[in-house]
C-alpha atoms as a PDB file:
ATOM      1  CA  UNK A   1      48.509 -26.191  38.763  1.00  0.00           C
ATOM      2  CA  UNK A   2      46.347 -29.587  39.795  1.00  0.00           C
ATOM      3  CA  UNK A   3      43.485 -28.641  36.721  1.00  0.00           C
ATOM      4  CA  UNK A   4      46.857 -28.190  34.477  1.00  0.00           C
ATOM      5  CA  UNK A   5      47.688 -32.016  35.813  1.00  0.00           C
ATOM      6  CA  UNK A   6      44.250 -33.674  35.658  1.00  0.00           C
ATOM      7  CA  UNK A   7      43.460 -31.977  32.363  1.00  0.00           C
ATOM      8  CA  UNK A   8      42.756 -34.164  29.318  1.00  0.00           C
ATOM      9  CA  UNK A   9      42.296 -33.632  26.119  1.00  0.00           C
ATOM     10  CA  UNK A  10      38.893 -35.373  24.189  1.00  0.00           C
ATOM     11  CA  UNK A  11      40.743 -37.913  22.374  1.00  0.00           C
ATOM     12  CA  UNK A  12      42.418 -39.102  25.951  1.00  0.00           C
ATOM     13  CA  UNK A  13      39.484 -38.779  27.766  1.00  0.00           C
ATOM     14  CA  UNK A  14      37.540 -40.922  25.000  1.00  0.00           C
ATOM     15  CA  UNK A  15      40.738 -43.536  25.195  1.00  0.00           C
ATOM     16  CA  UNK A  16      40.412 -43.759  29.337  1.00  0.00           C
ATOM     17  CA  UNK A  17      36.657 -44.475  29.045  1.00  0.00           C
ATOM     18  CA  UNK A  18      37.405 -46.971  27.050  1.00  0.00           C
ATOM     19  CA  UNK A  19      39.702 -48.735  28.605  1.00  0.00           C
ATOM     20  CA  UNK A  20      37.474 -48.808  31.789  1.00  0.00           C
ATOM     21  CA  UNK A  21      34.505 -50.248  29.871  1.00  0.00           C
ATOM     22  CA  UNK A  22      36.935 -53.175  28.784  1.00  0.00           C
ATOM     23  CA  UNK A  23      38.267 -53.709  31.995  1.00  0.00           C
ATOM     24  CA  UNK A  24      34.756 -54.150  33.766  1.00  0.00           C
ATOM     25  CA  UNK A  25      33.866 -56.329  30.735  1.00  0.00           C
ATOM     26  CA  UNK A  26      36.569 -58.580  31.355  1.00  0.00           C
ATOM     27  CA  UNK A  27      35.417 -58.982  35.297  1.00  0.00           C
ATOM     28  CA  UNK A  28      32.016 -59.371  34.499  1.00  0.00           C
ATOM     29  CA  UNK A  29      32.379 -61.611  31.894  1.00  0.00           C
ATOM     30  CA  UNK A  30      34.686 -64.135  34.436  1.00  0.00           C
ATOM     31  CA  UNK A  31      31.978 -63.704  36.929  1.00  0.00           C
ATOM     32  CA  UNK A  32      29.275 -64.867  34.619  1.00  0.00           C
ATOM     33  CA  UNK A  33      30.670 -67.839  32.597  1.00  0.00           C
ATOM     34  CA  UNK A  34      32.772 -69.553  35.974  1.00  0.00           C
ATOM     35  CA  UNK A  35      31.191 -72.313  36.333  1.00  0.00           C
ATOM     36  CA  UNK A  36      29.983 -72.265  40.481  1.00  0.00           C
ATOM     37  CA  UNK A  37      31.351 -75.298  42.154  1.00  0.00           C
ATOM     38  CA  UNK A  38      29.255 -77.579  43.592  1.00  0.00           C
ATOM     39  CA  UNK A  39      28.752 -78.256  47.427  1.00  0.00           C
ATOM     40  CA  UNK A  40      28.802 -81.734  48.782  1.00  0.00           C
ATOM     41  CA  UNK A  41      25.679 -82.251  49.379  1.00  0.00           C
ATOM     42  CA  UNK A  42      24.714 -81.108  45.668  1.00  0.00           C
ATOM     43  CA  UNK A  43      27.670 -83.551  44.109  1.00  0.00           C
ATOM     44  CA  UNK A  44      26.006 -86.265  46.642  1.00  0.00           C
ATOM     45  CA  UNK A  45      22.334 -85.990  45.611  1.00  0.00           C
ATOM     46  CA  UNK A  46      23.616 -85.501  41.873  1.00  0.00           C
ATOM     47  CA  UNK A  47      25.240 -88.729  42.110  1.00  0.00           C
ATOM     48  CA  UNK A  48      22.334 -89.945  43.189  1.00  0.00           C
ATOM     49  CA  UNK A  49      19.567 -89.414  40.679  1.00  0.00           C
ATOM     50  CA  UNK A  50      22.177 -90.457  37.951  1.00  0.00           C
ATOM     51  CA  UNK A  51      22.520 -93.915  39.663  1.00  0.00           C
ATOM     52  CA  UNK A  52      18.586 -94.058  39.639  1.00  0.00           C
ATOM     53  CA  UNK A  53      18.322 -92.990  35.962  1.00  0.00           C
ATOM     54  CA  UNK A  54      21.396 -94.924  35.161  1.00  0.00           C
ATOM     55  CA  UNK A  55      20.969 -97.997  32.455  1.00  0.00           C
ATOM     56  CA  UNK A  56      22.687-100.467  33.600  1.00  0.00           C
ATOM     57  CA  UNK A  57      24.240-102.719  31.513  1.00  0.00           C
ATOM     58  CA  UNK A  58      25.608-106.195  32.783  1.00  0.00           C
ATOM     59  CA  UNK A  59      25.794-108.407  29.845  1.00  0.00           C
ATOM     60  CA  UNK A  60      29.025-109.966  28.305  1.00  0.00           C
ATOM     61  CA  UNK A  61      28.310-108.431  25.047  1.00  0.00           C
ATOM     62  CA  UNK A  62      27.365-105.363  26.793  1.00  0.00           C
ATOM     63  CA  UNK A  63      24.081-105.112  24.803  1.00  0.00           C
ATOM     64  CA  UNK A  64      21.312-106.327  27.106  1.00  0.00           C
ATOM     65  CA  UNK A  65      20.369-103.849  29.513  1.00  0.00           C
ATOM     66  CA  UNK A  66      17.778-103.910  32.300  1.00  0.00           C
ATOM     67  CA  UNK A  67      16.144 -99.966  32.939  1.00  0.00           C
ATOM     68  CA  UNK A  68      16.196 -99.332  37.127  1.00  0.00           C
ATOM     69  CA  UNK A  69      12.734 -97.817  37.750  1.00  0.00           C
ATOM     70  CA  UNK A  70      10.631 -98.116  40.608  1.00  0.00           C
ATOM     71  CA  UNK A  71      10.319-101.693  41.192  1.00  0.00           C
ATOM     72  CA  UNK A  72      11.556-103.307  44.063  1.00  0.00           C
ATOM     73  CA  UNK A  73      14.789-104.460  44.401  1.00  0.00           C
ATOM     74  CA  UNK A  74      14.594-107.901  44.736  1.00  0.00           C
ATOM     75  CA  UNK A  75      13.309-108.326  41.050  1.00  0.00           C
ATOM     76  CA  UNK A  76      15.832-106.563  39.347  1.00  0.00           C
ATOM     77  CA  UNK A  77      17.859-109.071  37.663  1.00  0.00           C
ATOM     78  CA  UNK A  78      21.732-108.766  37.106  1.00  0.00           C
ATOM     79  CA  UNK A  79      23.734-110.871  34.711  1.00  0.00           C
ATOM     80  CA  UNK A  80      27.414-110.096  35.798  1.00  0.00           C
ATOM     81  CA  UNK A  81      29.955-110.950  33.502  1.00  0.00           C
ATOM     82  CA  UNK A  82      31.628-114.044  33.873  1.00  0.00           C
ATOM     83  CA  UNK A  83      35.092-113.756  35.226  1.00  0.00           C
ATOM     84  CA  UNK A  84      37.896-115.061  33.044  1.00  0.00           C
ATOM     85  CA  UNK A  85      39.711-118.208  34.271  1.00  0.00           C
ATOM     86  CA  UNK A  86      43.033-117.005  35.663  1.00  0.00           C
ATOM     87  CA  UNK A  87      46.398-118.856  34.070  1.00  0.00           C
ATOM     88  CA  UNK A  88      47.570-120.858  36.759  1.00  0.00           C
ATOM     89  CA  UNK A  89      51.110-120.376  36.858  1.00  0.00           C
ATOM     90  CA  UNK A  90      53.891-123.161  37.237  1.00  0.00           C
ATOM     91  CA  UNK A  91      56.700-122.765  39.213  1.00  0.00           C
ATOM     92  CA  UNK A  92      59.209-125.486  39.816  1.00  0.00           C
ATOM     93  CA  UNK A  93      61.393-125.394  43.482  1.00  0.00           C
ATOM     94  CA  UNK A  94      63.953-126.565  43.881  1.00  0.00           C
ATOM     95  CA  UNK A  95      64.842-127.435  47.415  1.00  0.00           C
ATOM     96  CA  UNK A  96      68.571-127.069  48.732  1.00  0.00           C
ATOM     97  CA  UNK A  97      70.042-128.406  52.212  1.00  0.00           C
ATOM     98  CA  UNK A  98      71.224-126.211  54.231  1.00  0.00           C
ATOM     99  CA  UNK A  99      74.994-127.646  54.046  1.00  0.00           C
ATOM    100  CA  UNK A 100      76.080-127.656  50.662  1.00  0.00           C
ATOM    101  CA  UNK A 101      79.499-129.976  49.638  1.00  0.00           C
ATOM    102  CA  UNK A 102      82.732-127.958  49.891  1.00  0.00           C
ATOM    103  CA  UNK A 103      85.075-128.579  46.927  1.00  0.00           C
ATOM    104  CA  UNK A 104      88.083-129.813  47.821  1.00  0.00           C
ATOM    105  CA  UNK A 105      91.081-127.563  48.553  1.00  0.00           C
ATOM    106  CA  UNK A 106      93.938-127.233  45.769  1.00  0.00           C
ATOM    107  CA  UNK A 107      97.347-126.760  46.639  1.00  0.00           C
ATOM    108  CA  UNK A 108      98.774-123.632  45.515  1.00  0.00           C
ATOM    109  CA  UNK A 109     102.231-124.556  44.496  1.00  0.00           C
ATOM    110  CA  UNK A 110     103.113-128.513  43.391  1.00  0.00           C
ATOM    111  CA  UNK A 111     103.996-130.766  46.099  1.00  0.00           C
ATOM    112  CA  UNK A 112     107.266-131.471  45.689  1.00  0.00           C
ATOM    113  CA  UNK A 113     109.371-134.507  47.594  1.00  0.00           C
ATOM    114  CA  UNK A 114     111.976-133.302  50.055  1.00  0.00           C
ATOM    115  CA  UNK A 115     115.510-133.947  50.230  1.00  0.00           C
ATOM    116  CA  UNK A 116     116.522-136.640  52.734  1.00  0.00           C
ATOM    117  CA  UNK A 117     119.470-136.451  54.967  1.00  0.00           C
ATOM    118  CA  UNK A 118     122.837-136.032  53.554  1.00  0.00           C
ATOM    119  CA  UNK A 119     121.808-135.076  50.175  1.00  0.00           C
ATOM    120  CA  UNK A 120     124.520-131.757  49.110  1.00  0.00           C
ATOM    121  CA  UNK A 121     123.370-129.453  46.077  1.00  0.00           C
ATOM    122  CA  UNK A 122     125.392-126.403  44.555  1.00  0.00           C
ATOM    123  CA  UNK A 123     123.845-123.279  45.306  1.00  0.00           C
ATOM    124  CA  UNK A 124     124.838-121.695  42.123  1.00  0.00           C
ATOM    125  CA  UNK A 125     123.754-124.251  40.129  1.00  0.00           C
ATOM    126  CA  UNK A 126     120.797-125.106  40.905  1.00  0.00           C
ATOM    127  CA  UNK A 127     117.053-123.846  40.121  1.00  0.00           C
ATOM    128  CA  UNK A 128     114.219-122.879  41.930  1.00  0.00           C
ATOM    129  CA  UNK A 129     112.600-126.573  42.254  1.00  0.00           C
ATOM    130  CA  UNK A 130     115.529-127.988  43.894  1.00  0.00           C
ATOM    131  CA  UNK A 131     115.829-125.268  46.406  1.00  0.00           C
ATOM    132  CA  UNK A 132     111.947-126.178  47.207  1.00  0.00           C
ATOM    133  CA  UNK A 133     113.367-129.803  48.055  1.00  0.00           C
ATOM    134  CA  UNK A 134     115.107-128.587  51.005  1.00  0.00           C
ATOM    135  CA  UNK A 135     113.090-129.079  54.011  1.00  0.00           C
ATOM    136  CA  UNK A 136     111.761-126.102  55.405  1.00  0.00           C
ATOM    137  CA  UNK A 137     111.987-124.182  52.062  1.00  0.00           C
ATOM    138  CA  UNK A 138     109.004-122.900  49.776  1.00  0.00           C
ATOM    139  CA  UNK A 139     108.378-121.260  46.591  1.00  0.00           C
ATOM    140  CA  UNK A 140     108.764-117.740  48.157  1.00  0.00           C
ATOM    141  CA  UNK A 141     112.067-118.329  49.705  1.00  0.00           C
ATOM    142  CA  UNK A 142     113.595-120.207  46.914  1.00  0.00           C
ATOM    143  CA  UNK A 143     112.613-117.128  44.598  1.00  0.00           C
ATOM    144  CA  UNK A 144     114.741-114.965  46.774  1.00  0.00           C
ATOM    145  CA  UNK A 145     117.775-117.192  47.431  1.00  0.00           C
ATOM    146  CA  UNK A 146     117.801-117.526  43.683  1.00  0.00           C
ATOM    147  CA  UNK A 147     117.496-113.992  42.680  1.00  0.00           C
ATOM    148  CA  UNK A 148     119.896-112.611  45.752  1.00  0.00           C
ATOM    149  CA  UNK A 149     122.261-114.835  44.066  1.00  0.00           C
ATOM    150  CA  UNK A 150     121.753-113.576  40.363  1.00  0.00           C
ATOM    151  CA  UNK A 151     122.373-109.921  41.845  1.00  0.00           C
ATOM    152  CA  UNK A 152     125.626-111.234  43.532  1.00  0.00           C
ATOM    153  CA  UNK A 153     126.925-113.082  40.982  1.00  0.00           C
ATOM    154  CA  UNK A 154     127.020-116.004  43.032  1.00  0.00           C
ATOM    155  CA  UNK A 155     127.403-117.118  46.288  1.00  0.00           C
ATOM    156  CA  UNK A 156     131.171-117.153  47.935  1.00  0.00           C
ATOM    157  CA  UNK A 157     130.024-117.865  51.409  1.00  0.00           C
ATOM    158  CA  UNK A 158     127.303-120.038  52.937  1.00  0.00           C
ATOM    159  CA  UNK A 159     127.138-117.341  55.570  1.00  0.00           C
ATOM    160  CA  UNK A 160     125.866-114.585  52.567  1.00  0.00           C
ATOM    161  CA  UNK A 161     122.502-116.532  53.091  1.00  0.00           C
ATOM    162  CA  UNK A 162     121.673-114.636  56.429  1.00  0.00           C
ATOM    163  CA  UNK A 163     121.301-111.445  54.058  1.00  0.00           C
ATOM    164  CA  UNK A 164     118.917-112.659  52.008  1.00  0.00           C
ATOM    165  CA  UNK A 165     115.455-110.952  52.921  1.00  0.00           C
ATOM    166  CA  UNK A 166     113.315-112.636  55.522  1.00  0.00           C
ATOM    167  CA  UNK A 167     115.717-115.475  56.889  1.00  0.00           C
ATOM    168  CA  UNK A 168     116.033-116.231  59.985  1.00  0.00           C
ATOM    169  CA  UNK A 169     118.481-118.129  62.534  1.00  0.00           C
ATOM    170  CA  UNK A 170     116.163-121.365  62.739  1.00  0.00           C
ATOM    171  CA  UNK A 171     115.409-121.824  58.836  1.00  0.00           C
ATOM    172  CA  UNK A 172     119.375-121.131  57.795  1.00  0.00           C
ATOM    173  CA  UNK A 173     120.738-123.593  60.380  1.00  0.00           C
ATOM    174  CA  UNK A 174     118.020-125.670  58.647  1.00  0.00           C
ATOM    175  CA  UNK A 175     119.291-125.663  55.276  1.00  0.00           C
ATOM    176  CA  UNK A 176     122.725-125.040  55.512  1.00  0.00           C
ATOM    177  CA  UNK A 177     123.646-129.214  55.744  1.00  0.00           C
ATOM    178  CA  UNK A 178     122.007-129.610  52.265  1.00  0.00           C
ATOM    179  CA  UNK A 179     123.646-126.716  50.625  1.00  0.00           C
ATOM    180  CA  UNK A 180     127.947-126.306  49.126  1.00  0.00           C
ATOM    181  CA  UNK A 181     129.191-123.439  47.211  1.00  0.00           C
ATOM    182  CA  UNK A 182     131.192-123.623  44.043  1.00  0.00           C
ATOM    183  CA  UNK A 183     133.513-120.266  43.741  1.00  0.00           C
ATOM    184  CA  UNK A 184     134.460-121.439  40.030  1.00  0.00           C
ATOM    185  CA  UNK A 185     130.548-120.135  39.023  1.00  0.00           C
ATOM    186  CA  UNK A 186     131.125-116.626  40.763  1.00  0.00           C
ATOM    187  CA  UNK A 187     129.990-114.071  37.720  1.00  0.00           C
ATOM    188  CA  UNK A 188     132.449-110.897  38.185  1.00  0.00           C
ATOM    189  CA  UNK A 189     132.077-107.603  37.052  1.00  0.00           C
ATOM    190  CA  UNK A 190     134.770-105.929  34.666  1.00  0.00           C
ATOM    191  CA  UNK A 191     136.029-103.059  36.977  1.00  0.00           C
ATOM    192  CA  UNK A 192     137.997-100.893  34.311  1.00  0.00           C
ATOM    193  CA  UNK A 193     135.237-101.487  31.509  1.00  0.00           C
ATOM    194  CA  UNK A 194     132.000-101.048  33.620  1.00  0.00           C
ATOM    195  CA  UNK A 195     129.740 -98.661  33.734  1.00  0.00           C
ATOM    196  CA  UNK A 196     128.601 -96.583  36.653  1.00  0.00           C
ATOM    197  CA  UNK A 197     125.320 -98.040  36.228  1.00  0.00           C
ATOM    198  CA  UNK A 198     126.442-102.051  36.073  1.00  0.00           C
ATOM    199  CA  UNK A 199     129.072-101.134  39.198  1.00  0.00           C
ATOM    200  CA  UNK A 200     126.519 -99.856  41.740  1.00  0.00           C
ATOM    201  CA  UNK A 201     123.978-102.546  40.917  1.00  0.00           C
ATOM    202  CA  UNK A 202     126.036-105.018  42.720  1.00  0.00           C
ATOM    203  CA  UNK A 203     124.959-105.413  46.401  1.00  0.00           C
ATOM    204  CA  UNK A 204     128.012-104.389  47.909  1.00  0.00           C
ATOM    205  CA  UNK A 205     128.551-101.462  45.751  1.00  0.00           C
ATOM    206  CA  UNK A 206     126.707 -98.034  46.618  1.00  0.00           C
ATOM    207  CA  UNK A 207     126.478 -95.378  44.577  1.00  0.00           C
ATOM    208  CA  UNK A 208     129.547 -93.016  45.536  1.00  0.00           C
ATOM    209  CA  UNK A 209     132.175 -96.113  45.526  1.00  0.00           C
ATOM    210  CA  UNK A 210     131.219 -96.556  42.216  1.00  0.00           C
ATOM    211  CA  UNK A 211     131.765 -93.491  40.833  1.00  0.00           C
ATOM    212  CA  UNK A 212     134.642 -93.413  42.607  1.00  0.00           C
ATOM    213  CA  UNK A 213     136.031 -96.274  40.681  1.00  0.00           C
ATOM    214  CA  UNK A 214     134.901 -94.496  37.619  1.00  0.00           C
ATOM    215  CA  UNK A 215     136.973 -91.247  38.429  1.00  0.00           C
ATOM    216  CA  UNK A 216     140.060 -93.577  39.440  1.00  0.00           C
ATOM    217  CA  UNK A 217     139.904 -95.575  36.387  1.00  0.00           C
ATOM    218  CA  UNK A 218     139.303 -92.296  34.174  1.00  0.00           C
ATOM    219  CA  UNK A 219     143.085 -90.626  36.247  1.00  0.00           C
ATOM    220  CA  UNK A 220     144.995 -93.555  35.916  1.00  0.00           C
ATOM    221  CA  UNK A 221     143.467 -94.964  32.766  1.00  0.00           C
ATOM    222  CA  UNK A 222     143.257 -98.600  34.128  1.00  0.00           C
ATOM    223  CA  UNK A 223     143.075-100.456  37.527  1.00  0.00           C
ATOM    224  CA  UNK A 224     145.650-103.412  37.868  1.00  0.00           C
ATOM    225  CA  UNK A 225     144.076-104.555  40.766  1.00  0.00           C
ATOM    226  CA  UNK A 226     141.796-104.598  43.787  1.00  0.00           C
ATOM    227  CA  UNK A 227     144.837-103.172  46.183  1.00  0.00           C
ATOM    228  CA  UNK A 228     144.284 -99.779  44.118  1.00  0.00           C
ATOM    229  CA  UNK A 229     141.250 -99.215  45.942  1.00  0.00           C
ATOM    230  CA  UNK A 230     142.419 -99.064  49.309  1.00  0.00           C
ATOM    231  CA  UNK A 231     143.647 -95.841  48.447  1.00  0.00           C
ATOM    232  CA  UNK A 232     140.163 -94.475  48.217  1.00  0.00           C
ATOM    233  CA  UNK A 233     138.395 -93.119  51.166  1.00  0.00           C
ATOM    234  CA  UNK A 234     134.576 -94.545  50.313  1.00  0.00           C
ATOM    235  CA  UNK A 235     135.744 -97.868  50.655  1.00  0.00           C
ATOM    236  CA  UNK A 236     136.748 -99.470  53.836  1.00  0.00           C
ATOM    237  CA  UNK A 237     138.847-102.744  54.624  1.00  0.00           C
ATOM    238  CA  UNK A 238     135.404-104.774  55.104  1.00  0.00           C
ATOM    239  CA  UNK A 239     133.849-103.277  52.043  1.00  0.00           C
ATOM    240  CA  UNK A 240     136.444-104.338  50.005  1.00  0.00           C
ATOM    241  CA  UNK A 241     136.932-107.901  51.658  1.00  0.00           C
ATOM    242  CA  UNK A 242     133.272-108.397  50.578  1.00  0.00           C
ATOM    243  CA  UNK A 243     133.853-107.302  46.531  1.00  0.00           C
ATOM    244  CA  UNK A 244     136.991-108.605  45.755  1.00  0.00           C
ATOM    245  CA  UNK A 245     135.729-111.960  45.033  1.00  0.00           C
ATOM    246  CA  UNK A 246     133.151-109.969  42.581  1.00  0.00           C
ATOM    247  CA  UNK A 247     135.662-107.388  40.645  1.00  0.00           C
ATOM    248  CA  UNK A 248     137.827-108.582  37.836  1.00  0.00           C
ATOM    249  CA  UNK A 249     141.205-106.316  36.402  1.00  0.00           C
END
């Protein structure tokens, strides 16, 4: 059984010897032409003889050359090449102190001249800059007495100032002796033509009491006037003290 395994014919026996022959060729031939690396002490002495042998050649054209034989060192000549001037560069400094001017500081908003004691303005009437003209008033609070005012429709009341956002006790007593309200410029919302939408964007109108207007209106086909509302429960006797002065029949 093992001669029936290791048999082979001529023509494979031929092909294995071969293959063998170009196997060692290819090892002997790498150990024959790599080149053998040099120790350091061959590279050292190497380096050595080529210095000695060396021409050297120190000229600025490169072309004279003086051979380094045998004789003794202080006769061998060298003409180094001149070193190139370097560019000198120019800088210019410029020197700063250590506390440099501060510009000026700019006033945000325009200074604007107060009101002086005893002077009255309409509060629905006037703008934005004459609001700032109250002592103890600035841009930020004018904006919001003037736009609480454009979502009421007007003030009725002095006291409705103490709702708008951010006063306080100190700053309304302030202003309250320069300010008088005018009931004829109240802007009042149509109750039996306006929308849901246009009803609950007043201040004192939320959501459900306006659509319960809307479903009042739509039973009884028209409101005569404010006293119809009492009937309704979303609305209570201080809810509808603050809107009648804002709802027109």
């Amino acid at each position: 059984m093992w001669k029936d395994f290791f048999y082979f014919s001529r023509r494979e026996r031929r092909g294995i010897l071969i293959l063998i022959v170009l196997i060692a060729g290819v090892f002997l031939g790498k150990y024959l032409f790599t080149p053998k690396p040099f120790s350091p002490d061959e590279i050292s002495n190497e380096s050595g003889k080529n210095i000695e042998n060396k021409e050297i050649v120190l000229d600025k054209s490169n072309k004279q050359t003086v051979q380094n034989s045998d004789m003794p060192a202080y006769q061998r000549s060298y003409n180094t090449p001149a070193k190139p001037k370097q560019q000198i560069e120019k800088r210019t400094y410029y020197s700063f102190s250590s506390e440099s001017p501060t510009p000026p500081k700019q006033n945000q908003y325009p200074v604007t001249d107060k009101f002086t004691a005893g002077t009255i303005i309409d509060i629905n009437t006037c703008d934005t800059l004459m609001l700032m003209k109250i002592p103890g008033v600035g841009s930020a609070y004018a904006k919001r007495i003037a736009s609480y005012r454009n979502l009421l429709g007007g003030y009725v009341r002095l006291e409705q100032l103490q709702e708008v956002y951010g006063m306080y006790e100190e700053l309304y007593d302030k202003i309250i002796p320069y300010l008088q309200t005018d009931t004829s410029q109240i802007i009042t919302i149509q109750a039996n033509t306006a929308s849901l939408d246009k009803l609950r964007s007043h201040p004192y109108i939320n959501f459900y009491q306006a659509k319960a207007i809307v479903e009042m209106r739509k039973k009884k086909g028209k409101l005569e006037n404010i006293n119809e509302l009492y009937l309704l429960e979303e609305f209570t006797t201080e809810d509808l003290e603050r809107i009648k002065h804002y709802l027109a029949f």
